[in-house]
N, C-alpha and C. Protein backbone atom coordinates (compact mmCIF):
# COMPACT_ATOMS: atom_id res chain seq x y z
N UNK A 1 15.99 -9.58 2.04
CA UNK A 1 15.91 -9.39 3.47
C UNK A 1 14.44 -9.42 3.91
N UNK A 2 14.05 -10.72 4.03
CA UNK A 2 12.18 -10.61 3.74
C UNK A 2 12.00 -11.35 4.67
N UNK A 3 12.15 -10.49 5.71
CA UNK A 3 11.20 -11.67 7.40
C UNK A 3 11.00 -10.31 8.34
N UNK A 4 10.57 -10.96 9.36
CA UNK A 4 9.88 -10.44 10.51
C UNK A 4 11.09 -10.28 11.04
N UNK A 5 11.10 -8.41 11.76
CA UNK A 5 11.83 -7.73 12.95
C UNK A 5 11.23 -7.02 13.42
N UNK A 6 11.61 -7.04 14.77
CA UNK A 6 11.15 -6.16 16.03
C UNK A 6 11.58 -4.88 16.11
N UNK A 7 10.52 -3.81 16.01
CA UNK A 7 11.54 -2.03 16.47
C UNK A 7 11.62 -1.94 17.82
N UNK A 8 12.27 -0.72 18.34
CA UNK A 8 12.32 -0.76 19.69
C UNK A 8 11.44 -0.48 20.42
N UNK A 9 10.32 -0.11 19.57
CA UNK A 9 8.86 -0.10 20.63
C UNK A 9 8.18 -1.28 20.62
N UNK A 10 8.99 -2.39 20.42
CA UNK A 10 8.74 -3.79 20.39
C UNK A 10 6.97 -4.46 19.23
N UNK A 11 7.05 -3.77 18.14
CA UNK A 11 6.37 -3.70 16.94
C UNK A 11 7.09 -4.94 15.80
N UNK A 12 6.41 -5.65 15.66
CA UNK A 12 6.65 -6.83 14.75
C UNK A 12 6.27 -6.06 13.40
N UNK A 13 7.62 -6.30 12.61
CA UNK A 13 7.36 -5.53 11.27
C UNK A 13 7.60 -6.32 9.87
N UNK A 14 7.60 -6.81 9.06
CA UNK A 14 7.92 -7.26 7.69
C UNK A 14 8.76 -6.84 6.87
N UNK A 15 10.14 -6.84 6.80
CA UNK A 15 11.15 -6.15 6.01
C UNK A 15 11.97 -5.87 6.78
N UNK A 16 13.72 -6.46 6.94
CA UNK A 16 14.57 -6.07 7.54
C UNK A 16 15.06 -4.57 7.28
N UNK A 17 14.87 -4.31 6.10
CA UNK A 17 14.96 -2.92 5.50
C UNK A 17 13.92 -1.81 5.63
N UNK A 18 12.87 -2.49 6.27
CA UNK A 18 11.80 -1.52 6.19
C UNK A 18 10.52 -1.87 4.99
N UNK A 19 9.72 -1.46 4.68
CA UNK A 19 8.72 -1.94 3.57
C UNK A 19 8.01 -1.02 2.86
N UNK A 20 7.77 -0.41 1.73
CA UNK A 20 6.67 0.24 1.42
C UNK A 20 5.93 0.15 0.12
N UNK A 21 4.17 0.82 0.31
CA UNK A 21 3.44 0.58 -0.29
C UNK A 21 2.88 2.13 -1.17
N UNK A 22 1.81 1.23 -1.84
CA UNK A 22 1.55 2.37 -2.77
C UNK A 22 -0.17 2.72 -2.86
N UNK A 23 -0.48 3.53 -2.77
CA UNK A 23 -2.04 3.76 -2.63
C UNK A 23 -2.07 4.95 -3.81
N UNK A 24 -2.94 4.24 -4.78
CA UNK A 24 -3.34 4.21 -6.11
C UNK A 24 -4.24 5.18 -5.89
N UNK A 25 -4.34 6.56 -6.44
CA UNK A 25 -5.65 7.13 -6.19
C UNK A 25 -6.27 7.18 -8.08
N UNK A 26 -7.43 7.22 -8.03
CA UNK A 26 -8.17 7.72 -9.69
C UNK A 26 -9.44 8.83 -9.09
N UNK A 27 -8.97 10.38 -9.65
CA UNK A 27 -10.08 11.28 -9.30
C UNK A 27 -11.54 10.78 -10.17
N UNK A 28 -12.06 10.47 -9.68
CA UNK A 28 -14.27 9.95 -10.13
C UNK A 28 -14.53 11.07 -10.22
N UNK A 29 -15.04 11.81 -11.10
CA UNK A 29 -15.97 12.95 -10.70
C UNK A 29 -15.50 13.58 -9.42
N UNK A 30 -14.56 14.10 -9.29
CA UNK A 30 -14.24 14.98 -7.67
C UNK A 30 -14.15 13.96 -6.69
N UNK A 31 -14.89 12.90 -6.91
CA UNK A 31 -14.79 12.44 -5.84
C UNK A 31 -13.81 10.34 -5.99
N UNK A 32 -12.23 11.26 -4.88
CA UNK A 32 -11.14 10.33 -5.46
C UNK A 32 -11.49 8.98 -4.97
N UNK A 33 -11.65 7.52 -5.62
CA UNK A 33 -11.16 6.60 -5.10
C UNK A 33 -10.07 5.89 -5.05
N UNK A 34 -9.81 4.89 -3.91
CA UNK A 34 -8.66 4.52 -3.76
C UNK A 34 -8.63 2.86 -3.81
N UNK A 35 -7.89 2.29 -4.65
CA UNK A 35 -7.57 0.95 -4.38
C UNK A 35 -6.67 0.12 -3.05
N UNK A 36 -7.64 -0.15 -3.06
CA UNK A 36 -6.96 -1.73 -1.72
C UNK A 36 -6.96 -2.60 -1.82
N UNK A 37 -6.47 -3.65 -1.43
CA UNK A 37 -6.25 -5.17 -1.50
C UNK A 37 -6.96 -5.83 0.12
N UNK A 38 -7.39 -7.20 -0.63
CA UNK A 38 -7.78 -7.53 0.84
C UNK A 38 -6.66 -8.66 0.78
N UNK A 39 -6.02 -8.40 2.30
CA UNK A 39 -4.99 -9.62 2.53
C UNK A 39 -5.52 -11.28 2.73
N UNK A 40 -5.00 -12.01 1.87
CA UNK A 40 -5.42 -13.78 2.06
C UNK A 40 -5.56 -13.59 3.50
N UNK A 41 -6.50 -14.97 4.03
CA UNK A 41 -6.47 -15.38 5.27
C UNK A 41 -5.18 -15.36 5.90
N UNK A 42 -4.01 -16.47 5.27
CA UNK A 42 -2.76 -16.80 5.40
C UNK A 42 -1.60 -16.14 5.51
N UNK A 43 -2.45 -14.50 4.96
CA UNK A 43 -0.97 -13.63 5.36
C UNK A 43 -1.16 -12.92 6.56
N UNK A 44 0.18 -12.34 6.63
CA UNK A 44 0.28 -10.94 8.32
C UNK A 44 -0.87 -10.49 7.93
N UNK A 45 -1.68 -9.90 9.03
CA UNK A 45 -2.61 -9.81 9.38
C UNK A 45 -3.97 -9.96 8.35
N UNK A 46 -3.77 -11.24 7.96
CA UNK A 46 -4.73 -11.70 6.81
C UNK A 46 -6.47 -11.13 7.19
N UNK A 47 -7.35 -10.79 6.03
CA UNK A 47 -8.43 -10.88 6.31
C UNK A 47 -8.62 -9.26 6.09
N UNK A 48 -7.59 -8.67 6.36
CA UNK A 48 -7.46 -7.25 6.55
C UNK A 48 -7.83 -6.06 4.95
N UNK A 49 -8.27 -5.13 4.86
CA UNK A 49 -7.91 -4.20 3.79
C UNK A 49 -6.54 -3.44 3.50
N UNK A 50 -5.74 -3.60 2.95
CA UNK A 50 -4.30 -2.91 2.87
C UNK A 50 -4.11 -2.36 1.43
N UNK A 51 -3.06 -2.23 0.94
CA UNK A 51 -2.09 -1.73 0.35
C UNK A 51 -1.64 -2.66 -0.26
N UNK A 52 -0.99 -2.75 -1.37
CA UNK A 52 -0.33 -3.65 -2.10
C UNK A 52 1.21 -3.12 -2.09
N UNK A 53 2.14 -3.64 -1.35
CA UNK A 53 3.45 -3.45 -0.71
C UNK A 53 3.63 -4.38 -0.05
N UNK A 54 5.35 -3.95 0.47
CA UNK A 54 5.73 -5.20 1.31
C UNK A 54 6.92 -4.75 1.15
N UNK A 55 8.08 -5.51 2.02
CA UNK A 55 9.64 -5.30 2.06
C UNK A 55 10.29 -5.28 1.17
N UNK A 56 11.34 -4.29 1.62
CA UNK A 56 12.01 -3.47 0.93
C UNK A 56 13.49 -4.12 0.19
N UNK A 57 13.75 -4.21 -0.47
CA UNK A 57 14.84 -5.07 -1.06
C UNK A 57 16.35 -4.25 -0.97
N UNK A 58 17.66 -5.01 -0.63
CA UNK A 58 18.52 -3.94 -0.46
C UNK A 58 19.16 -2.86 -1.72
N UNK A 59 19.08 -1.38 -1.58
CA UNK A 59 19.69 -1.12 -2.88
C UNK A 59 18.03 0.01 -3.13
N UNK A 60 17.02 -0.80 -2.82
CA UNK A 60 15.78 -0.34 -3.65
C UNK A 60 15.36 0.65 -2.88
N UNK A 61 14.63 1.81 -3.16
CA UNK A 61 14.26 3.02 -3.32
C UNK A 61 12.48 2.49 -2.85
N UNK A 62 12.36 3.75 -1.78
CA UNK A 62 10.23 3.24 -1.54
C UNK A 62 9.66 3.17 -2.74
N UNK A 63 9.62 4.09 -3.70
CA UNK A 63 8.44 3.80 -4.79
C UNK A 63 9.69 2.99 -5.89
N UNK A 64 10.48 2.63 -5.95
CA UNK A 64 10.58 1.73 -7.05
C UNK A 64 10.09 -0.31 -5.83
N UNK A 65 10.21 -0.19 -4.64
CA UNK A 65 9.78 -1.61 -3.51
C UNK A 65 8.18 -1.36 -3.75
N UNK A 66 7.71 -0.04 -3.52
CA UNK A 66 5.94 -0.34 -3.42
C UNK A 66 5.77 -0.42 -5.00
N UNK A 67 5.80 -0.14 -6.13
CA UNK A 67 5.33 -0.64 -7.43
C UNK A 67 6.30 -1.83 -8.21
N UNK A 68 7.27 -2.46 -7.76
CA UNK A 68 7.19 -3.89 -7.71
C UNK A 68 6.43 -4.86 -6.70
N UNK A 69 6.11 -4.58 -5.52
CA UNK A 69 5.44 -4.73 -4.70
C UNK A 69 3.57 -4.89 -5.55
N UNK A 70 3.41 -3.83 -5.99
CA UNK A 70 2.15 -3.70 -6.43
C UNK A 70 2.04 -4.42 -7.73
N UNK A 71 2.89 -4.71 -8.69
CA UNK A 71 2.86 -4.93 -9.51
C UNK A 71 2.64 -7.07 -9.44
N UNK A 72 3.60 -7.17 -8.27
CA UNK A 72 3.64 -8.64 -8.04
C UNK A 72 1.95 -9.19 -7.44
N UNK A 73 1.42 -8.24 -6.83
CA UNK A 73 -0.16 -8.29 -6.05
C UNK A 73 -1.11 -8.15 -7.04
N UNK A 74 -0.84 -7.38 -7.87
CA UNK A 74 -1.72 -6.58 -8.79
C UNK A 74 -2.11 -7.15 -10.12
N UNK A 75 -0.73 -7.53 -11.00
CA UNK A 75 -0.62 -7.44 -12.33
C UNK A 75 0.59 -6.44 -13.18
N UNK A 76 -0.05 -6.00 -13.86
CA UNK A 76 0.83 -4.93 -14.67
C UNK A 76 0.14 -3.53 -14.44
N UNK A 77 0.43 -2.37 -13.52
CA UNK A 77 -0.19 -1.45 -13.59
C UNK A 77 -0.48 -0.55 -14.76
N UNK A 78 -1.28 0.44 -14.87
CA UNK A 78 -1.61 0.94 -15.96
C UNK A 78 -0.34 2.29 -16.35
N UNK A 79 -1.18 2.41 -18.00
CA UNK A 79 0.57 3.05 -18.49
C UNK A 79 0.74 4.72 -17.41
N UNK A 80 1.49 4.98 -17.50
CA UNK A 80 1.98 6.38 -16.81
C UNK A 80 2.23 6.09 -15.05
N UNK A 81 2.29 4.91 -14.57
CA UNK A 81 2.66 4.50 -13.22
C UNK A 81 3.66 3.33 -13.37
N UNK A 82 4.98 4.54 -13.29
CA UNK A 82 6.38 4.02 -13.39
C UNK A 82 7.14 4.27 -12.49
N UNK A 83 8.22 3.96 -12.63
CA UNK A 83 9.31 4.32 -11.20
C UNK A 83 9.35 5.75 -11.46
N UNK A 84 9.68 6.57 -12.30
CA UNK A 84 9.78 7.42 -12.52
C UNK A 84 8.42 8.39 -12.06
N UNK A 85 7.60 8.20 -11.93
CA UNK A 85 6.11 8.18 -11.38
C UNK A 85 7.02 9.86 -10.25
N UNK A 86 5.83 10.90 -9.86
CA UNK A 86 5.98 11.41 -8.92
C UNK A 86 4.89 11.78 -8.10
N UNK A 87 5.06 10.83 -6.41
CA UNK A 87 4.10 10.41 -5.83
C UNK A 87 3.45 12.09 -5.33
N UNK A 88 2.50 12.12 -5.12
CA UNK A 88 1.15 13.22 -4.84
C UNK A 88 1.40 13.24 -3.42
N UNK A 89 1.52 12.35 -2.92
CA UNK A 89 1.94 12.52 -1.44
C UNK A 89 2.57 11.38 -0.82
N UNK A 90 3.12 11.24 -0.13
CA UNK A 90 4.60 10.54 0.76
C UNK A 90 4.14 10.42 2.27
N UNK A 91 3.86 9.52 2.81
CA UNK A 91 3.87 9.37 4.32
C UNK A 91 4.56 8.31 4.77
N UNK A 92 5.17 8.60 5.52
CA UNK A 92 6.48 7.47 6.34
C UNK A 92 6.06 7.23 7.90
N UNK A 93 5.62 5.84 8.51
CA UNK A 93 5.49 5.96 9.26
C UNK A 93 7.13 5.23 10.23
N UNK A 94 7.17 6.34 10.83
CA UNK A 94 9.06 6.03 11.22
C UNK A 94 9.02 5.25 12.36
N UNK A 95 9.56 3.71 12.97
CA UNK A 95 9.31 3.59 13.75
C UNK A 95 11.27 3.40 14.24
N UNK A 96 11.85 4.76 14.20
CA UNK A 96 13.04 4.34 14.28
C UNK A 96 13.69 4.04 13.57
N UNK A 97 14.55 2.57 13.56
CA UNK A 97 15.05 1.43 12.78
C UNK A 97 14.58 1.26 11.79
N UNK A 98 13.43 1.23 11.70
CA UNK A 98 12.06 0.59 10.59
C UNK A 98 11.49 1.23 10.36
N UNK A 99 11.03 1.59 9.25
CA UNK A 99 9.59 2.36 8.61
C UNK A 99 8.98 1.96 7.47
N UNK A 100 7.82 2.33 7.39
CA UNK A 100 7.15 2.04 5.87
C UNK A 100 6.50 3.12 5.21
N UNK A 101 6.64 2.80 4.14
CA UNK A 101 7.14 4.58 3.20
C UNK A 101 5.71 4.09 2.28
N UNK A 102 4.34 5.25 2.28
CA UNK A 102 3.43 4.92 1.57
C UNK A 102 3.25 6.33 0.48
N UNK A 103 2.98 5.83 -0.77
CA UNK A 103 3.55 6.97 -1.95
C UNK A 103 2.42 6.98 -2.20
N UNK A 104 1.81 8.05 -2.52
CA UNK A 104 -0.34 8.04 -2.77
C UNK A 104 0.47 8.76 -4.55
N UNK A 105 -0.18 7.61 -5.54
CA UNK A 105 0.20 7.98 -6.90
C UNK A 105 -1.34 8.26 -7.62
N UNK A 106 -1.60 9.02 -8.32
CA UNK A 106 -2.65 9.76 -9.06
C UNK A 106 -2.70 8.92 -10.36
N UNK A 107 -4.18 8.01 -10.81
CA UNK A 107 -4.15 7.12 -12.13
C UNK A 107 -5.13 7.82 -12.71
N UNK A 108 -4.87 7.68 -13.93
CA UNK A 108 -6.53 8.66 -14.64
C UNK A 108 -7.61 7.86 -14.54
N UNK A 109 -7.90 6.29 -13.95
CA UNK A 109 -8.71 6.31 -13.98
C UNK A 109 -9.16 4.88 -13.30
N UNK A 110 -10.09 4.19 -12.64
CA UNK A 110 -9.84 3.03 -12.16
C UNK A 110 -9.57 1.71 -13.19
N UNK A 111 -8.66 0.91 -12.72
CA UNK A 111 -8.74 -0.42 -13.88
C UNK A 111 -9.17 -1.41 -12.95
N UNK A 112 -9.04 -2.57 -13.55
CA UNK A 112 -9.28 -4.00 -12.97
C UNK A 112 -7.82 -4.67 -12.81
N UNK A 113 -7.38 -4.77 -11.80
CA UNK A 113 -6.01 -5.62 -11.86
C UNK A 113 -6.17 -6.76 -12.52
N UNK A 114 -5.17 -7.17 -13.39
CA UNK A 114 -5.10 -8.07 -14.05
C UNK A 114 -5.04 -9.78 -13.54
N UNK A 115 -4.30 -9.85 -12.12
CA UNK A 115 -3.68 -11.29 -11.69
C UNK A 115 -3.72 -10.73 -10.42
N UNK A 116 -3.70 -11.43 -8.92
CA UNK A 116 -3.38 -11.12 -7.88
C UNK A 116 -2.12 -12.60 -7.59
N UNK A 117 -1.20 -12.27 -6.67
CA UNK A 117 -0.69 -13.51 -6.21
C UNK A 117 -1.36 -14.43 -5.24
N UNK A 118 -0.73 -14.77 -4.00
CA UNK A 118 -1.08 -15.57 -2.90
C UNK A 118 -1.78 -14.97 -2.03
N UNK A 119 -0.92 -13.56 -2.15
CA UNK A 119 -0.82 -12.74 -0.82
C UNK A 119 -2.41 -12.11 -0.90
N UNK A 120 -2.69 -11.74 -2.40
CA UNK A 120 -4.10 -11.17 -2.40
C UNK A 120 -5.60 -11.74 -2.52
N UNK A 121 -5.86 -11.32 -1.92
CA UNK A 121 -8.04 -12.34 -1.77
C UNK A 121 -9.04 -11.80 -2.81
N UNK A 122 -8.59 -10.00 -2.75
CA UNK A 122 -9.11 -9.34 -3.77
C UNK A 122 -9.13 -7.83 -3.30
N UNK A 123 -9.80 -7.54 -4.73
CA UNK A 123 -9.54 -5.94 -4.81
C UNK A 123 -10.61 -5.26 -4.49
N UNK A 124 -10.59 -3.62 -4.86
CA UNK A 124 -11.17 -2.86 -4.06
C UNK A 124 -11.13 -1.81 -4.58
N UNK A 125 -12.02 -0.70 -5.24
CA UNK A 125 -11.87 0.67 -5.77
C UNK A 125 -13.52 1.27 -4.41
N UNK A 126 -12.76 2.54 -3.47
CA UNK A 126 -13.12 3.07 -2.69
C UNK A 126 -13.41 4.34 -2.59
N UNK A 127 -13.98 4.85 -1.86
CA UNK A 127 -14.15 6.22 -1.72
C UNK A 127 -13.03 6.11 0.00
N UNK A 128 -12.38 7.67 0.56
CA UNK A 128 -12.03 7.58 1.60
C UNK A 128 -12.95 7.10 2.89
N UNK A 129 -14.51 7.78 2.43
CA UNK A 129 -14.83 6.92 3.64
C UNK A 129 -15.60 5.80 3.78
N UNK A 130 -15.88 5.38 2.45
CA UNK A 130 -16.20 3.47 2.33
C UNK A 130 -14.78 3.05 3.01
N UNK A 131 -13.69 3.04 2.72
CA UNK A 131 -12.42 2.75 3.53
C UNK A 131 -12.79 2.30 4.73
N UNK A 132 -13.35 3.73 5.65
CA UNK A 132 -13.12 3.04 7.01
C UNK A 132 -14.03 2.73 7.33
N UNK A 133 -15.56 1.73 6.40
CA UNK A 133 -16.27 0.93 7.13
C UNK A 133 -15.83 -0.59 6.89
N UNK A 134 -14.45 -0.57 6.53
CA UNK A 134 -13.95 -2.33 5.91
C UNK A 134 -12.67 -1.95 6.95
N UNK A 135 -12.53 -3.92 7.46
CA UNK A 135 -11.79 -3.69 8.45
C UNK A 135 -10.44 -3.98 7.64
N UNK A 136 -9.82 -2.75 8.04
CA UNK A 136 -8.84 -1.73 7.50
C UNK A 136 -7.58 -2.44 8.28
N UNK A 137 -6.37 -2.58 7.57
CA UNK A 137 -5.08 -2.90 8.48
C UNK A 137 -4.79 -2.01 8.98
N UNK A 138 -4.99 -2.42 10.98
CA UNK A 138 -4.49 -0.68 11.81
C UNK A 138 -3.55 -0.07 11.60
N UNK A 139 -2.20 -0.23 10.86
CA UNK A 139 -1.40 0.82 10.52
C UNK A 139 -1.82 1.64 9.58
N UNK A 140 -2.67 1.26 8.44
CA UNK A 140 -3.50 1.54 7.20
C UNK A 140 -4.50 2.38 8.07
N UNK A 141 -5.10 2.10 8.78
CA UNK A 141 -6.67 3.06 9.45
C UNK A 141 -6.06 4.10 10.47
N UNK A 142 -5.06 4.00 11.04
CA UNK A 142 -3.80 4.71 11.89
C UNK A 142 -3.80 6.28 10.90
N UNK A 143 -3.17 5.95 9.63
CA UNK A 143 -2.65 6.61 8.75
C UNK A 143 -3.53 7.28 7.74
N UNK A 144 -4.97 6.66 7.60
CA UNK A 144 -5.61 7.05 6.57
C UNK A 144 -5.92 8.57 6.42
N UNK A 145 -6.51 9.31 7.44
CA UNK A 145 -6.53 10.43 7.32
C UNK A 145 -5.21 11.17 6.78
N UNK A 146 -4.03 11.16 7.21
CA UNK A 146 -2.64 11.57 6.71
C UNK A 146 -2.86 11.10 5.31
N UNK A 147 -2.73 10.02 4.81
CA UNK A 147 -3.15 9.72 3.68
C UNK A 147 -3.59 10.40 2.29
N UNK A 148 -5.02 10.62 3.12
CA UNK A 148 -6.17 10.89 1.94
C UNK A 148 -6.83 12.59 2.15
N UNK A 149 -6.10 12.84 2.83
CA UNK A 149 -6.39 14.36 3.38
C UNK A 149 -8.20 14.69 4.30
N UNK A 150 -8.28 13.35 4.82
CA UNK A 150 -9.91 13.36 5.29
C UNK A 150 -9.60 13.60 6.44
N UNK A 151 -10.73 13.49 7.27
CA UNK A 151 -10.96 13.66 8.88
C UNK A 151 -10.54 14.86 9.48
């Protein structure tokens, strides 16, 4: 179910089911960074910093859609980030009908993704507020504080 629908606050969304992603944290020295993806030119809102996610498949569960999701952007994530995984924090942004479900999962430590697909330009290991000097996908910069516990 992988196209573009409208919610009733007339919001163009990606996933008839809804979509969600996964924001990778690795604690640095106290101080956590977070992986992002920069979206190809060619995708929804290409050019952008995001999340490695996307729509939701029928049947599938948010964190088993955002770490196939991540895994298809990414590579093979590192060992101990499984479905079974239990996310650190959960934010849903509900728009009604539609939402996208972002699972903030805890890695011991940063890696190098292995492969990106189409969808990705490249990667990104951050601090929360290097984040918001890269132009950030506004649902992503909307949400970040909820997120990452900043601001």
């Amino acid at each position: 179910m992988e196209r573009f629908v409208f919610c009733s606050r007339g919001c163009e969304h990606w996933g008839a089911l809804g979509a969600a992603g996964v924001l990778l944290r690795a604690a640095a020295d106290g101080d956590p960074r977070y992986l992002l993806v920069l979206r190809h030119p060619r995708s929804h809102q290409g050019g952008t910093w995001a999340l490695p996610g996307g729509a939701l498949h029928p049947g599938e569960s948010a964190l088993a859609g955002a770490l196939r999701e991540a895994e298809e952007e990414l590579g093979p994530l590192p060992a101990g980030v499984s479905r079974e995984a239990t996310p650190a924090h959960e934010y849903v942004d509900d728009h009604g009908e539609w939402s996208y479900t972002t699972l903030v999962l805890n890695v011991v430590d940063t890696f190098e993704p292995a492969a990106a697909n189409w969808e990705t330009a490249g990667w990104r290991w951050v601090s929360a507020s290097q984040a918001l000097t890269l132009p950030l996908l506004p649902a992503l910069r909307a949400a970040w504080a909820a997120l990452t516990g900043t601001g």
